[in-house]
PDB file of N, CA and C in Angstrom:
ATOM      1  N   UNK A   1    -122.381  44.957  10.230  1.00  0.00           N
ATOM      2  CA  UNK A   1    -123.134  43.794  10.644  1.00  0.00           C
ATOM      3  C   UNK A   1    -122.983  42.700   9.600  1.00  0.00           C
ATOM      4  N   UNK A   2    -122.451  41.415   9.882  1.00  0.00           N
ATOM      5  CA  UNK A   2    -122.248  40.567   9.357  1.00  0.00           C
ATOM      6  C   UNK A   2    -123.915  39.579   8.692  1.00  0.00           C
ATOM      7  N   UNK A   3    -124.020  39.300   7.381  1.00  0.00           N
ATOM      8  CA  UNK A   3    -124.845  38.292   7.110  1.00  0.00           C
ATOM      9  C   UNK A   3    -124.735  37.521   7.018  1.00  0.00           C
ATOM     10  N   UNK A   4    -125.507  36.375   7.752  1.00  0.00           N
ATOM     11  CA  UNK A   4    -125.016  34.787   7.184  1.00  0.00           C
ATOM     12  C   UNK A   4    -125.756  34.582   5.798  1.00  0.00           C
ATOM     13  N   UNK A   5    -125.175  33.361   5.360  1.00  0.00           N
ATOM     14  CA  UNK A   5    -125.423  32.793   4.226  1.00  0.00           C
ATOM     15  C   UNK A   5    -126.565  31.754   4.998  1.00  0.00           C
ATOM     16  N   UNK A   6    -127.731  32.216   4.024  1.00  0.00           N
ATOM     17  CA  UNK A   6    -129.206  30.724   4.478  1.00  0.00           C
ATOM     18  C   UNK A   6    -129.300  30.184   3.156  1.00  0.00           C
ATOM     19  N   UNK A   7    -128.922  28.902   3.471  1.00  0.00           N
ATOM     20  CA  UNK A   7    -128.776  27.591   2.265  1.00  0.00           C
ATOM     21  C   UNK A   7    -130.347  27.055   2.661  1.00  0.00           C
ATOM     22  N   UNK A   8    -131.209  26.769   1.204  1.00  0.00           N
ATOM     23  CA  UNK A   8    -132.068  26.133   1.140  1.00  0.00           C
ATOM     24  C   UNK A   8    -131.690  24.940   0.786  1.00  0.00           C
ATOM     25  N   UNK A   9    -131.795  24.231   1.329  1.00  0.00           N
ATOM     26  CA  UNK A   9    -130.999  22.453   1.416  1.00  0.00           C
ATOM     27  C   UNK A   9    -131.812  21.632   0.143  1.00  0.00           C
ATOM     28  N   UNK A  10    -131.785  21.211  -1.021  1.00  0.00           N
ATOM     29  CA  UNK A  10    -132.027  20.487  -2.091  1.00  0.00           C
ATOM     30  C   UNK A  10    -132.795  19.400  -1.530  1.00  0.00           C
ATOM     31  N   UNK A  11    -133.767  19.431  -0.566  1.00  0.00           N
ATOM     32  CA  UNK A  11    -134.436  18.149   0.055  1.00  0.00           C
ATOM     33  C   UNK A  11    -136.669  18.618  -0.533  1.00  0.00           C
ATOM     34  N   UNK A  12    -136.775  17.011  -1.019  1.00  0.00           N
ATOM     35  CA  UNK A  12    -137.858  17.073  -0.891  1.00  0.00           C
ATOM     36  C   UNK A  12    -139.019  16.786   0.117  1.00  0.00           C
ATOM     37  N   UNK A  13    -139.222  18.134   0.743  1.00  0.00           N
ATOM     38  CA  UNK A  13    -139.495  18.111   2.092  1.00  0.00           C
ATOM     39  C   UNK A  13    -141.382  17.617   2.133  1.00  0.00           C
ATOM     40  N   UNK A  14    -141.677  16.995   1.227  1.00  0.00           N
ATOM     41  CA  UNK A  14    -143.367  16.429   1.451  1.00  0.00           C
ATOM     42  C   UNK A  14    -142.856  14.728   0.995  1.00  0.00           C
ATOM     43  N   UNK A  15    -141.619  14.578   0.845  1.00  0.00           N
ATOM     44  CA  UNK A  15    -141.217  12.856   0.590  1.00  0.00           C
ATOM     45  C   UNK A  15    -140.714  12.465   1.928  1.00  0.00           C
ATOM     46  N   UNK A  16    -140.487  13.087   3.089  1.00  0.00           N
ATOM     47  CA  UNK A  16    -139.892  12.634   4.378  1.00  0.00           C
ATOM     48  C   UNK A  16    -140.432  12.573   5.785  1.00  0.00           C
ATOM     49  N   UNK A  17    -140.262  12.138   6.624  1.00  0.00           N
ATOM     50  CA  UNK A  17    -141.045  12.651   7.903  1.00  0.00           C
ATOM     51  C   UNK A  17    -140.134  13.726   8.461  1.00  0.00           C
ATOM     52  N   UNK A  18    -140.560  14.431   9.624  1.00  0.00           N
ATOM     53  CA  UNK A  18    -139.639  15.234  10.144  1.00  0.00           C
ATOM     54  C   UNK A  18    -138.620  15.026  10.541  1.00  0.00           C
ATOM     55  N   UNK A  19    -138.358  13.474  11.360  1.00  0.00           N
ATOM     56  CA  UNK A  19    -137.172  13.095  11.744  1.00  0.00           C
ATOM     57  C   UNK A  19    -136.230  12.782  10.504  1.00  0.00           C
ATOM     58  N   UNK A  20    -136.575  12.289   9.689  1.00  0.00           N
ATOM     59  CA  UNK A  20    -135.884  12.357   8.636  1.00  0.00           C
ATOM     60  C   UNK A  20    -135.149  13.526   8.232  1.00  0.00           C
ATOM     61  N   UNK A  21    -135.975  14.362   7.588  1.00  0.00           N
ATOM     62  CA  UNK A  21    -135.330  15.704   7.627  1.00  0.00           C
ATOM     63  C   UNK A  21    -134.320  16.212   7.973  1.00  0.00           C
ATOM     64  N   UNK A  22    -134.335  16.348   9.917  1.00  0.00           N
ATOM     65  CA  UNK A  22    -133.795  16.347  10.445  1.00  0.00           C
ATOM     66  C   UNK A  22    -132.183  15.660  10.378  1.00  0.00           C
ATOM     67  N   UNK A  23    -132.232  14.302   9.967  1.00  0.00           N
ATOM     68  CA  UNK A  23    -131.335  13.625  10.079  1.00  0.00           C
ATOM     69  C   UNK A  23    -130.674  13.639   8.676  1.00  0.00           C
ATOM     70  N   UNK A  24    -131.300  14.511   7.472  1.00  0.00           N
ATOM     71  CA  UNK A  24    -130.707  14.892   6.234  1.00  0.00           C
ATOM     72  C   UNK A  24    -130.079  15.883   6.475  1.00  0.00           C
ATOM     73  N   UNK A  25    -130.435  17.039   7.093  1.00  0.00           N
ATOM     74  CA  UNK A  25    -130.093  18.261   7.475  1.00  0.00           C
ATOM     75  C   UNK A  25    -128.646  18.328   8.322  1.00  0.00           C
ATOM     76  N   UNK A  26    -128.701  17.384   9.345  1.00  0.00           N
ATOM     77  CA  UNK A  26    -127.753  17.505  10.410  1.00  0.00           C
ATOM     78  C   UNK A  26    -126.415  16.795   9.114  1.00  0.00           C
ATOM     79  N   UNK A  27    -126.571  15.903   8.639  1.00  0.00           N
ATOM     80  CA  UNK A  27    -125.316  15.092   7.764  1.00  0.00           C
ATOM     81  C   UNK A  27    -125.468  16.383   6.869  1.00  0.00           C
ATOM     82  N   UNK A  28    -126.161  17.114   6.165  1.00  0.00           N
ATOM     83  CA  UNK A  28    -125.129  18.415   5.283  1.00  0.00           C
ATOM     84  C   UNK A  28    -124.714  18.945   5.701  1.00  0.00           C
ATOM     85  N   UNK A  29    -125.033  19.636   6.923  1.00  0.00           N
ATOM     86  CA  UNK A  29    -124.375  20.490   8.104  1.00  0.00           C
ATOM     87  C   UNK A  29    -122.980  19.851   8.423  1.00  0.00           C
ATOM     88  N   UNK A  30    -123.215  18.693   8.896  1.00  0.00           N
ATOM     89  CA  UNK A  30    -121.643  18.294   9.064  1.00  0.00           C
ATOM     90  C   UNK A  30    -120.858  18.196   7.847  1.00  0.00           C
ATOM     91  N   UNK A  31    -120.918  17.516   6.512  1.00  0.00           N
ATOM     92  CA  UNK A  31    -120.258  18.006   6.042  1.00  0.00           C
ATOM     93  C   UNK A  31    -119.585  19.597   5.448  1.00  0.00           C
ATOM     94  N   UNK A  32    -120.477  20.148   5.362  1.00  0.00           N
ATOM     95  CA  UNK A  32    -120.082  21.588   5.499  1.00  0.00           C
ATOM     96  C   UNK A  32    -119.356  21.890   6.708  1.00  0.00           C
ATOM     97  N   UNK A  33    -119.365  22.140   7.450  1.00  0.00           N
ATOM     98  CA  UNK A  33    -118.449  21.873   8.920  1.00  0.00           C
ATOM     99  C   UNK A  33    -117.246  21.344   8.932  1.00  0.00           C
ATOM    100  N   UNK A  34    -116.986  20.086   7.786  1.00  0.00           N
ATOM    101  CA  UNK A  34    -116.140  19.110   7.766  1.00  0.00           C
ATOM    102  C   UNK A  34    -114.871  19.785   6.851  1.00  0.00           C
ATOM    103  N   UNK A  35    -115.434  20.493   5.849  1.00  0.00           N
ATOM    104  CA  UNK A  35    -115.234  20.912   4.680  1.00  0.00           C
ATOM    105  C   UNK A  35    -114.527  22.232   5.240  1.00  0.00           C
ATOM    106  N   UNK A  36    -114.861  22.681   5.843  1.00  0.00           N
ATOM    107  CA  UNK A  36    -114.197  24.129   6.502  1.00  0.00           C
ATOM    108  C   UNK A  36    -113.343  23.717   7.282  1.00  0.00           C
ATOM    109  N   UNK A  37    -113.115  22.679   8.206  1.00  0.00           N
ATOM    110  CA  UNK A  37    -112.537  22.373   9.249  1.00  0.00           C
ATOM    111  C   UNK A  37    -112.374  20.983   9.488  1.00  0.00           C
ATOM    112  N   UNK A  38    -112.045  20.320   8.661  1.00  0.00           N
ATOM    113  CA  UNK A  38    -111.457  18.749   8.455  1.00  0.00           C
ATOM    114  C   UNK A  38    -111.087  17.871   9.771  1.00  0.00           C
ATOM    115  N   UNK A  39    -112.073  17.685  10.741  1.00  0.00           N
ATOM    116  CA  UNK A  39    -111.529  17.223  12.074  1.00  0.00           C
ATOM    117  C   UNK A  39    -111.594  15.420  11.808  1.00  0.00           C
ATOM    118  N   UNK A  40    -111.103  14.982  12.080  1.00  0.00           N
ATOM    119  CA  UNK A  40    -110.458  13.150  11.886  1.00  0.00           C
ATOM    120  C   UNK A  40    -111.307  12.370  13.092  1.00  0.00           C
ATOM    121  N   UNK A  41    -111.663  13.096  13.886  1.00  0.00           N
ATOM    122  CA  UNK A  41    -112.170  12.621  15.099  1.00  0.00           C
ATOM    123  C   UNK A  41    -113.672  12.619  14.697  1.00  0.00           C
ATOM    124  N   UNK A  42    -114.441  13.596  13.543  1.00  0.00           N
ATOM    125  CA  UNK A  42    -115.613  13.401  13.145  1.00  0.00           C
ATOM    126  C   UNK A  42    -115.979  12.506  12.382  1.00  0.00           C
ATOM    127  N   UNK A  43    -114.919  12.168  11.111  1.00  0.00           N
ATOM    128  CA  UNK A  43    -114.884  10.922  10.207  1.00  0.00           C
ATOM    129  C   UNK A  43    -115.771  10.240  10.258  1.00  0.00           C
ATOM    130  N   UNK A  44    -116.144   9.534  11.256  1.00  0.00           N
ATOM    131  CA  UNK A  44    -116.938   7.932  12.020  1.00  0.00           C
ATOM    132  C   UNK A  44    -118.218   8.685  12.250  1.00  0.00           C
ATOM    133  N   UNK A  45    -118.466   9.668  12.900  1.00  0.00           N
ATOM    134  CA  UNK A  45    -119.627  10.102  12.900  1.00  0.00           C
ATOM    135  C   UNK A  45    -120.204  10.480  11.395  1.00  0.00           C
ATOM    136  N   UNK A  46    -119.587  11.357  10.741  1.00  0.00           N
ATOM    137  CA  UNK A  46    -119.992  11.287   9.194  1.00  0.00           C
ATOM    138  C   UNK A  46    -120.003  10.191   8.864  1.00  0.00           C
ATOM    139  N   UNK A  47    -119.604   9.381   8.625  1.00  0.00           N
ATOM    140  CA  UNK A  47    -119.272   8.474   8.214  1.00  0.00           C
ATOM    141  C   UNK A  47    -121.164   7.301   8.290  1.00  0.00           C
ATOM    142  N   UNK A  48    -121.210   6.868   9.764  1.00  0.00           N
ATOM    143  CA  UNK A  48    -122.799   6.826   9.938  1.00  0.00           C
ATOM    144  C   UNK A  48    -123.864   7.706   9.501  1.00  0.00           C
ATOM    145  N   UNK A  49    -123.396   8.427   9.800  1.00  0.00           N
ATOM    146  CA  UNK A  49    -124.333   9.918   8.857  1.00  0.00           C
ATOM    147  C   UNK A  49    -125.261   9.805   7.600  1.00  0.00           C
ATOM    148  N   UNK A  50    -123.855   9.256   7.157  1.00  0.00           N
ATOM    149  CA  UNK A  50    -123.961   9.102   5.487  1.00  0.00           C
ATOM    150  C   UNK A  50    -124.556   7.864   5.177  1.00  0.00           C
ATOM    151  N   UNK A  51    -124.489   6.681   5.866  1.00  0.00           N
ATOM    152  CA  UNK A  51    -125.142   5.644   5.640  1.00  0.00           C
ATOM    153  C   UNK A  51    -126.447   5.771   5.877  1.00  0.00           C
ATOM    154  N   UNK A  52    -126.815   6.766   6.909  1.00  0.00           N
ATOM    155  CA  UNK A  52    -128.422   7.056   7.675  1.00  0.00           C
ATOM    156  C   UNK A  52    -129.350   7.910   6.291  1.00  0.00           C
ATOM    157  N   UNK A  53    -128.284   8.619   5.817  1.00  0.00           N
ATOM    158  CA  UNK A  53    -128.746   9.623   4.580  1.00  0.00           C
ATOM    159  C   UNK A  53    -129.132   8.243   3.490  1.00  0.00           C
ATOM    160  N   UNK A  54    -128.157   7.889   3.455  1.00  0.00           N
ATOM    161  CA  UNK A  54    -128.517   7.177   1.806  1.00  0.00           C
ATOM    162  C   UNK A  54    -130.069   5.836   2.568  1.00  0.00           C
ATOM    163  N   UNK A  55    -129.993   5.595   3.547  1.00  0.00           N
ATOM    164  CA  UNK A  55    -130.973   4.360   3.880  1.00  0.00           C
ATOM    165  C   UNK A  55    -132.443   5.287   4.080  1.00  0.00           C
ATOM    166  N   UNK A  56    -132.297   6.761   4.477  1.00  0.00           N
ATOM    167  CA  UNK A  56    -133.038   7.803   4.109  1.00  0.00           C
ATOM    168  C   UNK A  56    -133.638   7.880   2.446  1.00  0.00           C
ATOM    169  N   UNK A  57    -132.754   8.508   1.884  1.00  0.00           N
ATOM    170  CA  UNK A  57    -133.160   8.867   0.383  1.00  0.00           C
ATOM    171  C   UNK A  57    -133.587   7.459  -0.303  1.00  0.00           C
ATOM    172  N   UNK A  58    -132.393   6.502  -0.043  1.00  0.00           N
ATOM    173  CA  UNK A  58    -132.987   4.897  -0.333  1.00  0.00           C
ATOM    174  C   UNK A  58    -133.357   4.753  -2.438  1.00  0.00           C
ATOM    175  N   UNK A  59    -132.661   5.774  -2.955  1.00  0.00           N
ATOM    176  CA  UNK A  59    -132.810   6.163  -4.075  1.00  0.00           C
ATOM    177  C   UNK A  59    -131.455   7.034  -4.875  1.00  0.00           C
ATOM    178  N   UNK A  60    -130.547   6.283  -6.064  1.00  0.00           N
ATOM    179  CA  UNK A  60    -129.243   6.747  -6.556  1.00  0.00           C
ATOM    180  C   UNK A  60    -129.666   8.118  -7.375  1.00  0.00           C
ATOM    181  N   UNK A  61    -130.503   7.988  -8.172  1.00  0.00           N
ATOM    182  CA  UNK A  61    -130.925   9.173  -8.792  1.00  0.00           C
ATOM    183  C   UNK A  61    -131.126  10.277  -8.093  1.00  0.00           C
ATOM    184  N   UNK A  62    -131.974  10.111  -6.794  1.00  0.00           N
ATOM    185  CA  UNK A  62    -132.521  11.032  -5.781  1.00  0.00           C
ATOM    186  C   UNK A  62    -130.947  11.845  -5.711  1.00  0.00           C
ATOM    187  N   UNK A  63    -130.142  10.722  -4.978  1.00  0.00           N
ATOM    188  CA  UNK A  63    -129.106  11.280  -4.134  1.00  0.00           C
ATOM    189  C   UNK A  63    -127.965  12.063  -5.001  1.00  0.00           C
ATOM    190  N   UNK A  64    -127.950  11.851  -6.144  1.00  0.00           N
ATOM    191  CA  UNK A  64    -127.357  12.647  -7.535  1.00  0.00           C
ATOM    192  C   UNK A  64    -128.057  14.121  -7.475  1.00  0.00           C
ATOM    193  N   UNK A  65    -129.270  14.234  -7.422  1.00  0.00           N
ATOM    194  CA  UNK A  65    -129.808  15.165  -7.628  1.00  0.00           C
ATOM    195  C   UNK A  65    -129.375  16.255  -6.458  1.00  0.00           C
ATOM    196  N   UNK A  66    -129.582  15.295  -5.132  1.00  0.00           N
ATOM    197  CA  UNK A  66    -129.651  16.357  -3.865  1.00  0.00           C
ATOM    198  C   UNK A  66    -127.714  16.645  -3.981  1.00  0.00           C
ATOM    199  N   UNK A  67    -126.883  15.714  -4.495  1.00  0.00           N
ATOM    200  CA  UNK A  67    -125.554  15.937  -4.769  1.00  0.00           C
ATOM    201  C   UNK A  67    -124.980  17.362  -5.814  1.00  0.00           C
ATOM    202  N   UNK A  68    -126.059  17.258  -6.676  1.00  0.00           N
ATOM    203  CA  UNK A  68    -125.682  18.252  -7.548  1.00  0.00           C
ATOM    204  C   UNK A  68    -126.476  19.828  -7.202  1.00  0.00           C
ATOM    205  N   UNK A  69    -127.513  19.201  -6.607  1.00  0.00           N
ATOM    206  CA  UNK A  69    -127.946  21.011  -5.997  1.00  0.00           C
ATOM    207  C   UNK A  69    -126.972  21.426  -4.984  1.00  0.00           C
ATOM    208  N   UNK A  70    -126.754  20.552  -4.063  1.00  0.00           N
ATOM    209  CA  UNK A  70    -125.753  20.660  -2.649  1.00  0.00           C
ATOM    210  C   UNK A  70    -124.721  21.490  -3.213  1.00  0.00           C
ATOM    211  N   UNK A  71    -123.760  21.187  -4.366  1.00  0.00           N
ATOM    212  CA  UNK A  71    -122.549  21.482  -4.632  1.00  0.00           C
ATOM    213  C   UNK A  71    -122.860  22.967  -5.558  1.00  0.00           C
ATOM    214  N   UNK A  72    -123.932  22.968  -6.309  1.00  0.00           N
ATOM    215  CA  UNK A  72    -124.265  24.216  -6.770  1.00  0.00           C
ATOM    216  C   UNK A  72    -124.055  25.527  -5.705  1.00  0.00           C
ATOM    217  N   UNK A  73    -125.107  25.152  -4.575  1.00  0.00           N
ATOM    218  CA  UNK A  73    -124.935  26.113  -3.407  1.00  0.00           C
ATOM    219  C   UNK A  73    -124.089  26.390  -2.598  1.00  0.00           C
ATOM    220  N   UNK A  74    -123.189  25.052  -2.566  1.00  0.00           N
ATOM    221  CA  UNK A  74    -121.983  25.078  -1.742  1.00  0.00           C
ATOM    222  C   UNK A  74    -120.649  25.467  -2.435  1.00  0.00           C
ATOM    223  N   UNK A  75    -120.587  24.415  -3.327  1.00  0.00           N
ATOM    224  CA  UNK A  75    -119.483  23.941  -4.003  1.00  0.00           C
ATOM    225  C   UNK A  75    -118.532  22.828  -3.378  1.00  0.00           C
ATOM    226  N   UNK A  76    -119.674  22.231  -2.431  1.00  0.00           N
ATOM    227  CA  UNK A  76    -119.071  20.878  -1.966  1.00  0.00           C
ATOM    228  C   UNK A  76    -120.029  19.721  -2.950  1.00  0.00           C
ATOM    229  N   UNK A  77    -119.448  18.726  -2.922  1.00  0.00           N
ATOM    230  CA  UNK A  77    -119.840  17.574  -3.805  1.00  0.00           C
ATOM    231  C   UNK A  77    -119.855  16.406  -2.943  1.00  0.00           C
ATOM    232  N   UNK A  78    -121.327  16.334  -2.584  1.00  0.00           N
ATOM    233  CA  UNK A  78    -121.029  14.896  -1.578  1.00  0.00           C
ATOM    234  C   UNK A  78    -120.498  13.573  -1.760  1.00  0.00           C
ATOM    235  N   UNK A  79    -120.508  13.244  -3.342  1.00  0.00           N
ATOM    236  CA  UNK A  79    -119.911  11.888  -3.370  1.00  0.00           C
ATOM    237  C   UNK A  79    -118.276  12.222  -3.174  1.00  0.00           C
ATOM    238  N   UNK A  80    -117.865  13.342  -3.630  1.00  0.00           N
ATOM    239  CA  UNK A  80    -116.289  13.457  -3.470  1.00  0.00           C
ATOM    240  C   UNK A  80    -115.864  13.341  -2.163  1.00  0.00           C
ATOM    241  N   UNK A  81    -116.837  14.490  -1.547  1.00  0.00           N
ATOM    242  CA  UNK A  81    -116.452  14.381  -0.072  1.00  0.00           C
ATOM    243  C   UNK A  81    -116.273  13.065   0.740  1.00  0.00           C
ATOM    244  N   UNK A  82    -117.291  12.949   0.582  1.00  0.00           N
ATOM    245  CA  UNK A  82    -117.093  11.097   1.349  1.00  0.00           C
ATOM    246  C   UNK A  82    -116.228  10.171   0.556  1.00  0.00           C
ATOM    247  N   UNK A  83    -116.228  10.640  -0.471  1.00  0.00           N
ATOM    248  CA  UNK A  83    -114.758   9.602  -1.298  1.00  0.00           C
ATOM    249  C   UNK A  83    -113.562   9.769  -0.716  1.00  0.00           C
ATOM    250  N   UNK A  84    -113.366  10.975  -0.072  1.00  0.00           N
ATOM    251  CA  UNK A  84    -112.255  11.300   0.063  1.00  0.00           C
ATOM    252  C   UNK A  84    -112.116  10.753   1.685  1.00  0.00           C
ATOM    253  N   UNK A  85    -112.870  11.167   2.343  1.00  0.00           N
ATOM    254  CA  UNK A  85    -113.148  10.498   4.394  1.00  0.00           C
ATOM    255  C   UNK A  85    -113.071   9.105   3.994  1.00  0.00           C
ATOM    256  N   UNK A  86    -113.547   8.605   3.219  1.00  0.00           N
ATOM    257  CA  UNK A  86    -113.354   7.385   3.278  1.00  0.00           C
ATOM    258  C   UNK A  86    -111.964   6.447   2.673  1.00  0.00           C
ATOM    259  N   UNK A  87    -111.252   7.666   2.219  1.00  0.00           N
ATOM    260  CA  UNK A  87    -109.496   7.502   1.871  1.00  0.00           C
ATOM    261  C   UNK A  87    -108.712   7.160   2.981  1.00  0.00           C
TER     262      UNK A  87
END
């Protein structure tokens, strides 16, 4: 029997509303998704994603922080990642 891996997502969950959340959650998910499986046709959707995240967090320090837990657990690095989609 196979286990998944449950990622506790680096979000401070009493600083957001639920939709928020939500809309932090779904942009790590895709990049993780992205990261396994590099589809070109998602780009643009990440791409908004990521603008919705940062007008979300609305804070550089914040987003360093949730960058460097993200990549701890993952070993994805969100500013790289999107450095790179956006190549």
């Amino acid at each position: 029997m196979a286990t998944e891996k449950t990622l506790h997502y680096p979000i401070d969950y009493e600083a957001y509303d639920t939709e928020e959340i939500i809309e932090i959650i779904e942009f790590l998910h895709l990049i993780e998704a992205m990261h396994e499986t590099f589809d070109a046709a998602q780009s643009e959707i990440l791409l908004k994603k990521h603008t919705r995240f940062q007008s979300i967090i609305n804070n550089k320090s914040e987003e360093k922080r949730i960058d460097k837990a993200f990549e701890a657990q993952t070993g994805i690095s969100i500013y790289r990642f999107m450095k790179k989609i956006k190549t």
